[in-house]
C-alpha atoms as a PDB file:
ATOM      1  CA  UNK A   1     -27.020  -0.446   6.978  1.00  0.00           C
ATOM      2  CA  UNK A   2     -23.939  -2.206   4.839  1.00  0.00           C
ATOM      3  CA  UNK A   3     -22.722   1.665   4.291  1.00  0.00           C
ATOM      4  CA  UNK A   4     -22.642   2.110   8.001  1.00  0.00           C
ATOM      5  CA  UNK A   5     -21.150  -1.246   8.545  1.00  0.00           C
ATOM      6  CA  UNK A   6     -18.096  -0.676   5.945  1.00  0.00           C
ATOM      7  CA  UNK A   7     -18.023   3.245   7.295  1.00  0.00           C
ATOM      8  CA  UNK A   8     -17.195   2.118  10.760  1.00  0.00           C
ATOM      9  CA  UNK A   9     -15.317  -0.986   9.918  1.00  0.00           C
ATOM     10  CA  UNK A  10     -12.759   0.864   7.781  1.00  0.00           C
ATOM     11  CA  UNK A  11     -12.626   3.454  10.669  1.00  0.00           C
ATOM     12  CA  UNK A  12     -11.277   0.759  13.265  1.00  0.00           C
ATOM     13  CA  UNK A  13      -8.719  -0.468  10.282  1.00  0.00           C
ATOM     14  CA  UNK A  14      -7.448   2.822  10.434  1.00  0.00           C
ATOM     15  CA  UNK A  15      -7.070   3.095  13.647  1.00  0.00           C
ATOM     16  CA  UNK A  16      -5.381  -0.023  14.329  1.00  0.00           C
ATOM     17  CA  UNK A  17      -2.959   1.124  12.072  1.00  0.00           C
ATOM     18  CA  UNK A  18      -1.752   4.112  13.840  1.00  0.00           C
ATOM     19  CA  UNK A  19      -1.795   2.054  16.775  1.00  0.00           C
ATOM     20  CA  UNK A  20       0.711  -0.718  14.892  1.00  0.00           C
ATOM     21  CA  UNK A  21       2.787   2.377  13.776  1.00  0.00           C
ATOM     22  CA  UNK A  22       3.323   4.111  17.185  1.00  0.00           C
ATOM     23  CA  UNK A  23       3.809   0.709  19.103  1.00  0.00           C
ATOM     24  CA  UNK A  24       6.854  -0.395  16.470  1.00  0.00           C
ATOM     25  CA  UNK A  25       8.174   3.161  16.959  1.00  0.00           C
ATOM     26  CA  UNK A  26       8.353   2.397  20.941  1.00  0.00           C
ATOM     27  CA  UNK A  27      10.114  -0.706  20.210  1.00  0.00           C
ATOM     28  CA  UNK A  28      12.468   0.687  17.536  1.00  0.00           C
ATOM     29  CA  UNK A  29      12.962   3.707  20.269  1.00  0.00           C
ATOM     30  CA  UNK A  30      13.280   1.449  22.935  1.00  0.00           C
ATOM     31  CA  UNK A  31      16.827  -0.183  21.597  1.00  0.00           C
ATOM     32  CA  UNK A  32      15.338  -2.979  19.343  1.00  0.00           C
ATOM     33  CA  UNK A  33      18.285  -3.759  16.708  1.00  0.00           C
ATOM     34  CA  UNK A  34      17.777  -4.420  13.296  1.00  0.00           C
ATOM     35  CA  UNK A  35      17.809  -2.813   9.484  1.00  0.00           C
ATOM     36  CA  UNK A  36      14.543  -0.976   8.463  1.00  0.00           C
ATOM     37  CA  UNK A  37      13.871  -1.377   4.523  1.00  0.00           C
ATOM     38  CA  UNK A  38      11.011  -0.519   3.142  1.00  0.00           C
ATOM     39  CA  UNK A  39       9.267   0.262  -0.641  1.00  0.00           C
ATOM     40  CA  UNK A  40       5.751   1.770  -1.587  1.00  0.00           C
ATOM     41  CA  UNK A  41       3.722   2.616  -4.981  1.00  0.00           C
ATOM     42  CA  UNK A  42       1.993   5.547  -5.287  1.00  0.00           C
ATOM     43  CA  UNK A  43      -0.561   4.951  -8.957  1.00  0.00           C
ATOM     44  CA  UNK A  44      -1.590   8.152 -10.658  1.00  0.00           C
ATOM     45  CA  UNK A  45      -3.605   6.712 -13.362  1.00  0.00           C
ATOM     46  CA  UNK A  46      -1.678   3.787 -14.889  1.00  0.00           C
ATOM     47  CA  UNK A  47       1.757   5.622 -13.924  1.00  0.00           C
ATOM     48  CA  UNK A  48       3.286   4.092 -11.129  1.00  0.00           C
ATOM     49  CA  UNK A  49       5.850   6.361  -8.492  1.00  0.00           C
ATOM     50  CA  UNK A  50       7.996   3.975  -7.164  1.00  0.00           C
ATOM     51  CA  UNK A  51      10.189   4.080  -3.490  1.00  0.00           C
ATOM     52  CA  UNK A  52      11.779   2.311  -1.162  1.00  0.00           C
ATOM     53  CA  UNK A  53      14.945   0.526  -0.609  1.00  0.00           C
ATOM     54  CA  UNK A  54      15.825  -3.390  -0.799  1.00  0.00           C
ATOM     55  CA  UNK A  55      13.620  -6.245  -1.489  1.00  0.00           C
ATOM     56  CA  UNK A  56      10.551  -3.820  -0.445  1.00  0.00           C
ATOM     57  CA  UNK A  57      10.886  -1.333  -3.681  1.00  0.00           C
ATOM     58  CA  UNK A  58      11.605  -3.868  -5.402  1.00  0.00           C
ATOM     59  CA  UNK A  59       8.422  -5.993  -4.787  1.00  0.00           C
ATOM     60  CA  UNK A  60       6.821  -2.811  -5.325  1.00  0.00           C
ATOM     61  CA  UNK A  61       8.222  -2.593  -8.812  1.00  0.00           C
ATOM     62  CA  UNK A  62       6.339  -5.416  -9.879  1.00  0.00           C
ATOM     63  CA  UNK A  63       3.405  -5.443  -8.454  1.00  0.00           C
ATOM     64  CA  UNK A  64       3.203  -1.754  -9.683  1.00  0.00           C
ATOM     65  CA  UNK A  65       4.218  -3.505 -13.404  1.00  0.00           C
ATOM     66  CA  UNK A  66       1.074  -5.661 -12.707  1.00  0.00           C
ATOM     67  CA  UNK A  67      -1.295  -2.923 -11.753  1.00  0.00           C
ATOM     68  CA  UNK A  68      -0.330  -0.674 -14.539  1.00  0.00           C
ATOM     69  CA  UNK A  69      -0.680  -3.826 -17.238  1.00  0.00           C
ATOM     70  CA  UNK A  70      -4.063  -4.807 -15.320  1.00  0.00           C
ATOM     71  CA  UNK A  71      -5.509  -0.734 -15.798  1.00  0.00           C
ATOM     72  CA  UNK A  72      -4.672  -0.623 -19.321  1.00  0.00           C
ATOM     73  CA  UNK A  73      -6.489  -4.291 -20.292  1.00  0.00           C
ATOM     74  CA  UNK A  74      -9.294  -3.120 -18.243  1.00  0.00           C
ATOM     75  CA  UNK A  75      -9.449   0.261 -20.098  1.00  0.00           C
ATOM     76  CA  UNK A  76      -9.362  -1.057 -23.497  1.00  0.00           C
ATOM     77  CA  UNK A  77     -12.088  -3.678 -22.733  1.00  0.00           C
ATOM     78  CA  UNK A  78     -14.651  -1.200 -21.001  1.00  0.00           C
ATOM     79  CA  UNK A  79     -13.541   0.876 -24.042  1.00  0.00           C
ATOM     80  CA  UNK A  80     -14.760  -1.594 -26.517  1.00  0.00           C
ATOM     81  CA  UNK A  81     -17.517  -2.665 -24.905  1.00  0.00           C
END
C-alpha cells in the first residue's frame, strides 16, 4: 500500500513538472522580459559534472562540493563498519 502510495505520488510530481515547464515557456514565448540563468549537477559516483551560468552554477558548485565530501564520509564509515 505505501509502494503504491509513493508510486503514484511521485507520478503527479512529475507531472506537475512538465506542466511548470511548458507554462513558463508560454510566458517566456509570450514577450515576458528578463535574463534566464541557470546551473545543474549531474553526480556519477562522488564526481560531480557541473553547468550552468551565474549564481545558479555556482550554487551548484557547492552543493556538489558538499555531496561529494558527504559520499566519501559515508563510504569510509559503512566501510569500517
Amino acid at each position: 500500500m505505501k509502494g503504491e502510495i509513493l508510486i503514484g505520488s511521485g507520478i503527479i510530481l512529475i507531472l506537475i513538472g512538465f506542466l511548470l515547464v511548458f507554462v513558463g515557456s508560454l510566458i517566456a514565448a509570450s514577450g515576458g522580459e528578463g535574463e534566464v540563468e541557470g546551473g545543474g549537477v549531474i553526480m556519477i559516483g562522488p564526481i560531480p559534472i557541473i553547468f550552468g551560468t551565474g549564481r545558479g552554477a555556482t550554487l551548484a558548485a557547492v552543493l556538489a562540493i558538499i555531496l561529494m565530501v558527504l559520499w566519501i564520509v559515508g563510504a569510509l564509515l559503512l566501510r569500517r563498519g
